[in-house]
PDB file of N, CA and C in Angstrom:
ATOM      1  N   UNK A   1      -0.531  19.759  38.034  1.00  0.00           N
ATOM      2  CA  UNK A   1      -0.082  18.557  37.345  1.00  0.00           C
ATOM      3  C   UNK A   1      -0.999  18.288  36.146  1.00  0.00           C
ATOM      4  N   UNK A   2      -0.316  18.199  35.186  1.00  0.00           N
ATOM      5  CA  UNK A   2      -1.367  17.991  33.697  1.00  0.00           C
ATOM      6  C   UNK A   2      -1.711  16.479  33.577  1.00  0.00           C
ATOM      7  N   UNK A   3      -2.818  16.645  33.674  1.00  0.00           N
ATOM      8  CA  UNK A   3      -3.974  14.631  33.091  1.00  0.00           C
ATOM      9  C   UNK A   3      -2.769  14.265  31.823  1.00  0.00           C
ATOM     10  N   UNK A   4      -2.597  13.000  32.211  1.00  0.00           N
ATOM     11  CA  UNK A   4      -1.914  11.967  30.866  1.00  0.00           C
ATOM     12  C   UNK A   4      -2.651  12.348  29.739  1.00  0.00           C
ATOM     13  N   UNK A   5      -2.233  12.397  27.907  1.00  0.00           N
ATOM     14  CA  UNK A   5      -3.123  12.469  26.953  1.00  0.00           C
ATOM     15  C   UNK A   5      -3.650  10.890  26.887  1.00  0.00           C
ATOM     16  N   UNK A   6      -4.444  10.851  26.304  1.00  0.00           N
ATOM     17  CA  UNK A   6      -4.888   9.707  25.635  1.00  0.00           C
ATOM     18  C   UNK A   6      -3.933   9.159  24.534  1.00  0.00           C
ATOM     19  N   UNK A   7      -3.474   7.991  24.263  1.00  0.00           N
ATOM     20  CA  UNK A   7      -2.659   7.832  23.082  1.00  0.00           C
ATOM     21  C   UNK A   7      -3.496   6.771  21.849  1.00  0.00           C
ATOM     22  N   UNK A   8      -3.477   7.173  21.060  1.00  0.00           N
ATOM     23  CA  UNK A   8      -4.303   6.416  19.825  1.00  0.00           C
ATOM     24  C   UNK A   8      -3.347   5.333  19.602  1.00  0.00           C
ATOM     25  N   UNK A   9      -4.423   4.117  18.997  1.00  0.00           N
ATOM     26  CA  UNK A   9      -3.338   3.058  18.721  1.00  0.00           C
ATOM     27  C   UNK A   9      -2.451   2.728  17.839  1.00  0.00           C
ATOM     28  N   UNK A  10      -1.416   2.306  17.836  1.00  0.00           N
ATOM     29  CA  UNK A  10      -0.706   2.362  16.271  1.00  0.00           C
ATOM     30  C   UNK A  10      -1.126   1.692  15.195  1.00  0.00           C
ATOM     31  N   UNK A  11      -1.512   0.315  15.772  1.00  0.00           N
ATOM     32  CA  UNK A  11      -1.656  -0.610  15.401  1.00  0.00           C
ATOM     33  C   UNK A  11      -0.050  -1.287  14.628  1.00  0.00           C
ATOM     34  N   UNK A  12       1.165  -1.331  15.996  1.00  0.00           N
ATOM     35  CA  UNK A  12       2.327  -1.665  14.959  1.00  0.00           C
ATOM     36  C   UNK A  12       2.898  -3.057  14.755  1.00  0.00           C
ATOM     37  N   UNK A  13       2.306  -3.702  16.089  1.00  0.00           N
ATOM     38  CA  UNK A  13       2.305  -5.389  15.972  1.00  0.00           C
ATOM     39  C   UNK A  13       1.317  -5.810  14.855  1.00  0.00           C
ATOM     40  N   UNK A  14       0.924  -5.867  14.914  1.00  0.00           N
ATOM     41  CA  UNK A  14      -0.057  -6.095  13.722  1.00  0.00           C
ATOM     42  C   UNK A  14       0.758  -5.924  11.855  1.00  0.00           C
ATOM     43  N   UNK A  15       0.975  -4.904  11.903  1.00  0.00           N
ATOM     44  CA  UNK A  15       1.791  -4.044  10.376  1.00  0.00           C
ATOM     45  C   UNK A  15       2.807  -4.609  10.764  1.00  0.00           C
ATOM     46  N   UNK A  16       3.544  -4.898  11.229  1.00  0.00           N
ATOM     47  CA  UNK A  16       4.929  -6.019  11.175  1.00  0.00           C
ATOM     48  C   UNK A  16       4.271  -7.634  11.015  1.00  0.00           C
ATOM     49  N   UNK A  17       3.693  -7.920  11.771  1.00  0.00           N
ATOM     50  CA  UNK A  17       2.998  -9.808  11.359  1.00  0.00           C
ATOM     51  C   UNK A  17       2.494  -9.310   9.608  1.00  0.00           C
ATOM     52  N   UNK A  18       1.609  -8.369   9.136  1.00  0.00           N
ATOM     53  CA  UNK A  18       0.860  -8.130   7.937  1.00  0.00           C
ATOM     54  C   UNK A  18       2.466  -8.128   7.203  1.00  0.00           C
ATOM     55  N   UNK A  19       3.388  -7.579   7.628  1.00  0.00           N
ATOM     56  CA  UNK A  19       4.691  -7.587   6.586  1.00  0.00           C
ATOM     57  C   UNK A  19       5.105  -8.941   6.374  1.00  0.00           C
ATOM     58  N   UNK A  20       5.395  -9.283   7.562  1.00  0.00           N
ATOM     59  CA  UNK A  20       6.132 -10.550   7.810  1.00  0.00           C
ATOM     60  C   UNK A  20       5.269 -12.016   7.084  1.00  0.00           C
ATOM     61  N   UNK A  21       4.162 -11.794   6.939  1.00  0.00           N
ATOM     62  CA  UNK A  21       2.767 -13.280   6.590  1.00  0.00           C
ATOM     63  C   UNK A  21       1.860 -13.021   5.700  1.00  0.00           C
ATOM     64  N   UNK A  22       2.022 -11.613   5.322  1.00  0.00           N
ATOM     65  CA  UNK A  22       0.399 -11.763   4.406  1.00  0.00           C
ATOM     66  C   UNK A  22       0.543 -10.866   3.669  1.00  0.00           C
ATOM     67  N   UNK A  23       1.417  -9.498   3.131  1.00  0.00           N
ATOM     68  CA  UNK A  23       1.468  -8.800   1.865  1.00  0.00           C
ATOM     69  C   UNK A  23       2.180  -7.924   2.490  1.00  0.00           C
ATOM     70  N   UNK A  24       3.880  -8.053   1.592  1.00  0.00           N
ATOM     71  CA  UNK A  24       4.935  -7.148   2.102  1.00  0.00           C
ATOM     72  C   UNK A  24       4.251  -5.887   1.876  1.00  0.00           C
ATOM     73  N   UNK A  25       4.089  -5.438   0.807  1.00  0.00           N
ATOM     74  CA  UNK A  25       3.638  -4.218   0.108  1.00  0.00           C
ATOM     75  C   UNK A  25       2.940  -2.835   1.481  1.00  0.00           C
ATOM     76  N   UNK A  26       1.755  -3.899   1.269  1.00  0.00           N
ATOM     77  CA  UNK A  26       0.453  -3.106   2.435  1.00  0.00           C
ATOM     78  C   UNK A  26       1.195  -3.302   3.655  1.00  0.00           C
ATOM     79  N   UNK A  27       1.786  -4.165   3.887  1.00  0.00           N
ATOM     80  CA  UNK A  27       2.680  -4.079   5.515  1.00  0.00           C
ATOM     81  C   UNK A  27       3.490  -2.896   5.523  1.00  0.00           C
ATOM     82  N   UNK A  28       4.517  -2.439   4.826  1.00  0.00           N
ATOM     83  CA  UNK A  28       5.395  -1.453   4.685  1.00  0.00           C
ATOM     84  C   UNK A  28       4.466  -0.115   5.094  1.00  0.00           C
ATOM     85  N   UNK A  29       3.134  -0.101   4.319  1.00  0.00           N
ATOM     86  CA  UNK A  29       2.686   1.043   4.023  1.00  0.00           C
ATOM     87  C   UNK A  29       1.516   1.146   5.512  1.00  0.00           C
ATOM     88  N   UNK A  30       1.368  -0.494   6.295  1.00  0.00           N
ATOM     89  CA  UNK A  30       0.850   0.042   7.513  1.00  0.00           C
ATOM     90  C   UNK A  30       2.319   0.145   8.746  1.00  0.00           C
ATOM     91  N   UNK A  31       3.503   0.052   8.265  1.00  0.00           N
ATOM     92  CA  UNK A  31       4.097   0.745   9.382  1.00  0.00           C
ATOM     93  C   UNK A  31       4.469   1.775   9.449  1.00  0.00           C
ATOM     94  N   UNK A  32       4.559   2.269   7.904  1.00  0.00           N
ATOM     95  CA  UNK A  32       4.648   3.246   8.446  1.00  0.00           C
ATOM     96  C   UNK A  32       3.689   4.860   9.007  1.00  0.00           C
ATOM     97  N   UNK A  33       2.383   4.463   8.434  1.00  0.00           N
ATOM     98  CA  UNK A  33       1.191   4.591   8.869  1.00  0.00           C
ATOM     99  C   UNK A  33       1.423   4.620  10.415  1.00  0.00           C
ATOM    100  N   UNK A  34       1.460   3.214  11.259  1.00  0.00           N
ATOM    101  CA  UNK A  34       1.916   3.369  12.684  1.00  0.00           C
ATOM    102  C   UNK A  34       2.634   3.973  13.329  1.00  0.00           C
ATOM    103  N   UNK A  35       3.859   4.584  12.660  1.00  0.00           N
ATOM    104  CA  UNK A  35       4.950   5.058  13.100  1.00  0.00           C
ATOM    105  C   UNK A  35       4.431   6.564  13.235  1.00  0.00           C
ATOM    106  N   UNK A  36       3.407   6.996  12.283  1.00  0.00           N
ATOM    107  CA  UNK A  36       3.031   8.398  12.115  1.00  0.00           C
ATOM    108  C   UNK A  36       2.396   8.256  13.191  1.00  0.00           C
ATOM    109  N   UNK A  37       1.144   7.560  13.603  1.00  0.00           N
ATOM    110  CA  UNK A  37       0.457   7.451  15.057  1.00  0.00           C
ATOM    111  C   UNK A  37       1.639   7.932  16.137  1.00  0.00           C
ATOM    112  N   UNK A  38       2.363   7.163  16.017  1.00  0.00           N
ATOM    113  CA  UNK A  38       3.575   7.399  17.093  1.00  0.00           C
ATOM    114  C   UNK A  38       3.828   8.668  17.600  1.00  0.00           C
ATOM    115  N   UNK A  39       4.210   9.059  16.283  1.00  0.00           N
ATOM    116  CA  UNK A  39       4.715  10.269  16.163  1.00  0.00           C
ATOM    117  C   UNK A  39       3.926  11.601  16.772  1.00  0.00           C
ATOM    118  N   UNK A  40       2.683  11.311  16.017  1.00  0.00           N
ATOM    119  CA  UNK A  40       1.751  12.402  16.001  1.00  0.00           C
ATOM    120  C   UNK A  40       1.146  11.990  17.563  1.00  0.00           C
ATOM    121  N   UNK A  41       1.460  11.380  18.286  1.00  0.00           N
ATOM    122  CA  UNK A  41       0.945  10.919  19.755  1.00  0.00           C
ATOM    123  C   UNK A  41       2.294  11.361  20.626  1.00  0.00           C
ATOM    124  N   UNK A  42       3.011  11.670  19.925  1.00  0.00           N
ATOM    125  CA  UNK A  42       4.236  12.462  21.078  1.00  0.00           C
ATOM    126  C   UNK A  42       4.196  14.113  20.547  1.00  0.00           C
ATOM    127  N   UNK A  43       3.204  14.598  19.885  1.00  0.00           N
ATOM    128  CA  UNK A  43       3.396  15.773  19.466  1.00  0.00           C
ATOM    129  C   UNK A  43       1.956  15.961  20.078  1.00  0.00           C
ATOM    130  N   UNK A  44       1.121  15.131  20.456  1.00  0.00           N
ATOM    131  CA  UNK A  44      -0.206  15.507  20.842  1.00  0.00           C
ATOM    132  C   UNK A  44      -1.305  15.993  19.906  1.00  0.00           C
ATOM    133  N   UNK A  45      -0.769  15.599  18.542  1.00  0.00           N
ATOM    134  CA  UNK A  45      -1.670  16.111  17.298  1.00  0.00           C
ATOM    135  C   UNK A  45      -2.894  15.078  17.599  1.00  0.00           C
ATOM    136  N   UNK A  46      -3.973  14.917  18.058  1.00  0.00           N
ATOM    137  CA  UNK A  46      -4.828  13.546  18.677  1.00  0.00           C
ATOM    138  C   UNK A  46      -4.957  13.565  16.788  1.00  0.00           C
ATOM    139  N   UNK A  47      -5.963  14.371  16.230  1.00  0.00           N
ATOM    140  CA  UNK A  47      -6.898  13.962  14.893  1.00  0.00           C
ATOM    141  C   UNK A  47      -5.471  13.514  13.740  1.00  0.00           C
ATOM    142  N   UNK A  48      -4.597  13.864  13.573  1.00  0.00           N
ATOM    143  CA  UNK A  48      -3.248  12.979  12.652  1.00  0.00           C
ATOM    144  C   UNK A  48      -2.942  12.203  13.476  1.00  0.00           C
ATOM    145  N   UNK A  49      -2.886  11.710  14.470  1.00  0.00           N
ATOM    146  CA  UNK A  49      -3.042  10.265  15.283  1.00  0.00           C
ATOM    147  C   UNK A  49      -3.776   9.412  14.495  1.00  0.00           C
ATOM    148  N   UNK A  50      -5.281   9.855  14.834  1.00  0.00           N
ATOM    149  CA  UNK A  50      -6.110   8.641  14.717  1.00  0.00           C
ATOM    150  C   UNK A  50      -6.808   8.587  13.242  1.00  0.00           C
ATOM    151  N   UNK A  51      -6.558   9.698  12.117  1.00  0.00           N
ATOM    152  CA  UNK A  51      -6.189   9.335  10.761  1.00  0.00           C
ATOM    153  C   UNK A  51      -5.376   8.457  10.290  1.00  0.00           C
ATOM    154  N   UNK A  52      -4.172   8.265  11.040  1.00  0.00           N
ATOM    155  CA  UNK A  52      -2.913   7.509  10.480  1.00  0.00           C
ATOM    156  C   UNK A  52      -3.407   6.221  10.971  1.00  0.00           C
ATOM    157  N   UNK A  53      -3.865   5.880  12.414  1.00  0.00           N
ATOM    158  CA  UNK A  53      -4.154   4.727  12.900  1.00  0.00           C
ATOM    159  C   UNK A  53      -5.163   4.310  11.613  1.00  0.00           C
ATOM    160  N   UNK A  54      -6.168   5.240  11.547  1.00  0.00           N
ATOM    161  CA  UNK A  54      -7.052   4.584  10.714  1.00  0.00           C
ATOM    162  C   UNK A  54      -6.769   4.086   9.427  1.00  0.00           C
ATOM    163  N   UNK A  55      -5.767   4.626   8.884  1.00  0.00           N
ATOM    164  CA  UNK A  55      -5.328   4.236   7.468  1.00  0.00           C
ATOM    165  C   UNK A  55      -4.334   2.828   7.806  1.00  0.00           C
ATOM    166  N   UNK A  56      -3.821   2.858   8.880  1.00  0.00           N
ATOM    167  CA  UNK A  56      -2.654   1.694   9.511  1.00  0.00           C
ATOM    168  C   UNK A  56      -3.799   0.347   9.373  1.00  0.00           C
ATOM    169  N   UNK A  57      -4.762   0.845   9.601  1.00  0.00           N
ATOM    170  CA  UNK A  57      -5.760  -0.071  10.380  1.00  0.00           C
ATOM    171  C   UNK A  57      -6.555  -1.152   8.991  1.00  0.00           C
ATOM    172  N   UNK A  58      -7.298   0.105   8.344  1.00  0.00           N
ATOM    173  CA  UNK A  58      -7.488  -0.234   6.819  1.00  0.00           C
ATOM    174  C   UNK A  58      -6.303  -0.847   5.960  1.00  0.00           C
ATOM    175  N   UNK A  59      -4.963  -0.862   5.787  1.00  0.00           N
ATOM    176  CA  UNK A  59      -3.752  -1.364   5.104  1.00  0.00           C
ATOM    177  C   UNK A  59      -3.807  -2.959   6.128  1.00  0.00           C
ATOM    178  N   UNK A  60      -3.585  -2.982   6.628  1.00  0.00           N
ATOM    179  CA  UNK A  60      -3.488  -3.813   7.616  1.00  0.00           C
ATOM    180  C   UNK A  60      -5.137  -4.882   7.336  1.00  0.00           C
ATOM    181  N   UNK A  61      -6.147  -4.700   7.261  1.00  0.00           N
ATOM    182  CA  UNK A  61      -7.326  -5.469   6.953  1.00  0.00           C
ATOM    183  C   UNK A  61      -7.517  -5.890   5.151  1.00  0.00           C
ATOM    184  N   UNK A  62      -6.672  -5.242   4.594  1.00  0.00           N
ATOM    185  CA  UNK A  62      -6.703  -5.158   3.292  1.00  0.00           C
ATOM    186  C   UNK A  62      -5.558  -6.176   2.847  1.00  0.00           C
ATOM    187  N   UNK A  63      -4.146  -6.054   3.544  1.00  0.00           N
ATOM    188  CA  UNK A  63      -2.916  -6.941   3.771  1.00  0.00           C
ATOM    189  C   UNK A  63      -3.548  -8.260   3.795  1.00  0.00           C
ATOM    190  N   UNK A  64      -4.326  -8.288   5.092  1.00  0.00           N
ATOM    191  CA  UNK A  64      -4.422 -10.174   5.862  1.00  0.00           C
ATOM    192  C   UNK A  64      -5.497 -10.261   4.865  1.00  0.00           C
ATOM    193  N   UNK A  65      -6.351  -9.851   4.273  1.00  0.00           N
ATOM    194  CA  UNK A  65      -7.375 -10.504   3.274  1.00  0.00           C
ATOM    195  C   UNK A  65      -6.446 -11.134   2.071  1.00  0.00           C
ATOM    196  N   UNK A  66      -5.810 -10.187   1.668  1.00  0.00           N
ATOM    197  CA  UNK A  66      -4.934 -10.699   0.537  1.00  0.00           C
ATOM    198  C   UNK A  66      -4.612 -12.032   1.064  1.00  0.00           C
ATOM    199  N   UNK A  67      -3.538 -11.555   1.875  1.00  0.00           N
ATOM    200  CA  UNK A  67      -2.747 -13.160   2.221  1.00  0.00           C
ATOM    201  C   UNK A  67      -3.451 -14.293   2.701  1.00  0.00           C
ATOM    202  N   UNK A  68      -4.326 -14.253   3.004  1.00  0.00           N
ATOM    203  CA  UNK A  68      -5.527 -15.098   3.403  1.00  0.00           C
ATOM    204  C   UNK A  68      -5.969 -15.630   1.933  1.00  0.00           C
ATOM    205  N   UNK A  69      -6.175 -14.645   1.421  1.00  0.00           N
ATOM    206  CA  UNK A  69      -6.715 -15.395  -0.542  1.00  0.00           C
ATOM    207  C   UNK A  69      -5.780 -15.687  -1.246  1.00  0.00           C
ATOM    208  N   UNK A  70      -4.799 -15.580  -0.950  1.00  0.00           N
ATOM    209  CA  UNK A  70      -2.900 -16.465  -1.860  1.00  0.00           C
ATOM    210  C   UNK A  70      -3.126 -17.260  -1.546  1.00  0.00           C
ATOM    211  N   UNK A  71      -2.888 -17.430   0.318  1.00  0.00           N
ATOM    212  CA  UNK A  71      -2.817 -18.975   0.114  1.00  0.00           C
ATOM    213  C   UNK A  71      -3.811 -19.771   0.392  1.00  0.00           C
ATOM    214  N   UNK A  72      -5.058 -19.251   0.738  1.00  0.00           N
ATOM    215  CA  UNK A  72      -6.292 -20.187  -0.146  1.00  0.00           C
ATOM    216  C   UNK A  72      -6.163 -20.256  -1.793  1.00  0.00           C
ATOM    217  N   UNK A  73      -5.749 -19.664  -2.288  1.00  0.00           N
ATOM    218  CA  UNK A  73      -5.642 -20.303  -3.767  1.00  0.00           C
ATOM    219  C   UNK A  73      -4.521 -20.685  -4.152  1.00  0.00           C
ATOM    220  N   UNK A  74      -3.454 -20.675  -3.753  1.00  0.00           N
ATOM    221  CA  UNK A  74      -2.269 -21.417  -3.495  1.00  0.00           C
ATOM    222  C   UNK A  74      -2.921 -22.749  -2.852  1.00  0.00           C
ATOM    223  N   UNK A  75      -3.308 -23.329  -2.243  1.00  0.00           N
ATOM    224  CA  UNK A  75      -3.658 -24.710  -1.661  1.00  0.00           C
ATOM    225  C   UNK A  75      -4.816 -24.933  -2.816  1.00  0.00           C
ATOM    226  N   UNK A  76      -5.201 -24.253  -3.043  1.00  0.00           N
ATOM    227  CA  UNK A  76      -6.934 -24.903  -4.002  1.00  0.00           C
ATOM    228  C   UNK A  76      -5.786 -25.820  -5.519  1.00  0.00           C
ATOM    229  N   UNK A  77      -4.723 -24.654  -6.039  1.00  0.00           N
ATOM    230  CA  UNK A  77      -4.074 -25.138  -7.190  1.00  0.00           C
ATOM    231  C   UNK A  77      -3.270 -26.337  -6.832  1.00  0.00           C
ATOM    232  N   UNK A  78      -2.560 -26.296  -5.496  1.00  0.00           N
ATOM    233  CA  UNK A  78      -1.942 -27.491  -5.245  1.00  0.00           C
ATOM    234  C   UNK A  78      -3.052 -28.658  -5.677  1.00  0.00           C
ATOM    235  N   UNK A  79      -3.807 -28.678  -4.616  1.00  0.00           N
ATOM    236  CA  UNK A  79      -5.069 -29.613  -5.105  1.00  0.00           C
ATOM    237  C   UNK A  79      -5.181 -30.039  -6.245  1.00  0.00           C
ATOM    238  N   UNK A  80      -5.968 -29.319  -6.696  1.00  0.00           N
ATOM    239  CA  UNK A  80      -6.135 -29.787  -8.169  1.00  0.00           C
ATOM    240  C   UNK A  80      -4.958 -29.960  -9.429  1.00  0.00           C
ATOM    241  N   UNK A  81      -3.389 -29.981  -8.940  1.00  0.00           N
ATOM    242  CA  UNK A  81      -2.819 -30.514  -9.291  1.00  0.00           C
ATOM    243  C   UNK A  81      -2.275 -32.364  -9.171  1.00  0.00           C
ATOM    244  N   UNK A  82      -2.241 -31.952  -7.650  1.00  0.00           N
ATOM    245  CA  UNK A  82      -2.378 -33.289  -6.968  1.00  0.00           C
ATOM    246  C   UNK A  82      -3.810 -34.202  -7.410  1.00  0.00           C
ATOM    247  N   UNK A  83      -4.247 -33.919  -7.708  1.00  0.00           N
ATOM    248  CA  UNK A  83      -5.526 -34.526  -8.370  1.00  0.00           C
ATOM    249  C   UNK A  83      -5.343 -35.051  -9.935  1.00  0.00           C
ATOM    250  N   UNK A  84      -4.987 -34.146 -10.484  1.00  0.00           N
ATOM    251  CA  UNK A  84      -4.651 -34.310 -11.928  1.00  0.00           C
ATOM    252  C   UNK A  84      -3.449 -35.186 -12.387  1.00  0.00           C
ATOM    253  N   UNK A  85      -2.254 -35.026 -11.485  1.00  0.00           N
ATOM    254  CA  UNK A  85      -1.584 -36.206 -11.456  1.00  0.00           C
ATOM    255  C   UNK A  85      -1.724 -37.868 -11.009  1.00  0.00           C
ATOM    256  N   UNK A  86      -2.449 -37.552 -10.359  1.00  0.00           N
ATOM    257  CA  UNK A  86      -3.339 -38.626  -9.520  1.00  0.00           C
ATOM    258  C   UNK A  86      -3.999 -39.599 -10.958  1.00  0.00           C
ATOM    259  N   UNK A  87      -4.920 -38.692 -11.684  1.00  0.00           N
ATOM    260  CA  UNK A  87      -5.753 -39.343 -12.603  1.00  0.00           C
ATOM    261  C   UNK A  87      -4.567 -39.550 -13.731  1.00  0.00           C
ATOM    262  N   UNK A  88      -3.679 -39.073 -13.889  1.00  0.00           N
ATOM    263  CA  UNK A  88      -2.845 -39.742 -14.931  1.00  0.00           C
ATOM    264  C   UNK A  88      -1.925 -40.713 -14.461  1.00  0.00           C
ATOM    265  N   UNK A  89      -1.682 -40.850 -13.420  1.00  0.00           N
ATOM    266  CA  UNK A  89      -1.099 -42.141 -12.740  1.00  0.00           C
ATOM    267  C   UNK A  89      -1.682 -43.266 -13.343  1.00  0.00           C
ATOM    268  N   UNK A  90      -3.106 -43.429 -12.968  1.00  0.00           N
ATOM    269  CA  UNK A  90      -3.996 -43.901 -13.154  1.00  0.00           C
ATOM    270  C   UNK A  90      -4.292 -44.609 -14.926  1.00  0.00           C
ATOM    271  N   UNK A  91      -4.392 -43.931 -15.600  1.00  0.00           N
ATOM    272  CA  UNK A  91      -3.980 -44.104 -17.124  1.00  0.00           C
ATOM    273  C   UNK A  91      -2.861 -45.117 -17.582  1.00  0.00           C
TER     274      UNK A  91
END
């Protein structure tokens, strides 16, 4: 009887939320990154596994930073709009 392989992670929940919330772009490009994990984990290729994971992984940390800094600066401009109208009310 042959030992189970090990399976590398896809990381594909993740690359769907990164599509869906924080940068279509890099999301696209970590699923399908994941999908290669997949792939290369039913072919037993382990090292194109855990290249692809790793690039899934990096797209994916690179994605949520972005979207994390939109809409922190998306809220900073609201602000200081809301502010600026504020002081011309004021006038």
């Amino acid at each position: 009887m042959e030992a189970p392989r090990p399976k590398v992670e896809s990381h594909m929940i993740w690359s769907i939320i990164t599509t869906l919330c924080c940068c279509l772009p890099l999301g696209i490009g970590a699923i399908v990154c994941s999908r290669r994990v997949d792939m290369a984990n039913l072919d037993g290729d382990m090292a194109r596994a855990e290249e692809a994971s790793r690039k899934a992984k990096i797209l994916n940390i690179v994605g949520m930073v972005f979207g994390i800094l939109m809409i922190a600066i998306v809220i900073v401009l609201q602000v200081v709009q809301f502010m600026h109208l504020k002081n011309l009310k004021k006038n």
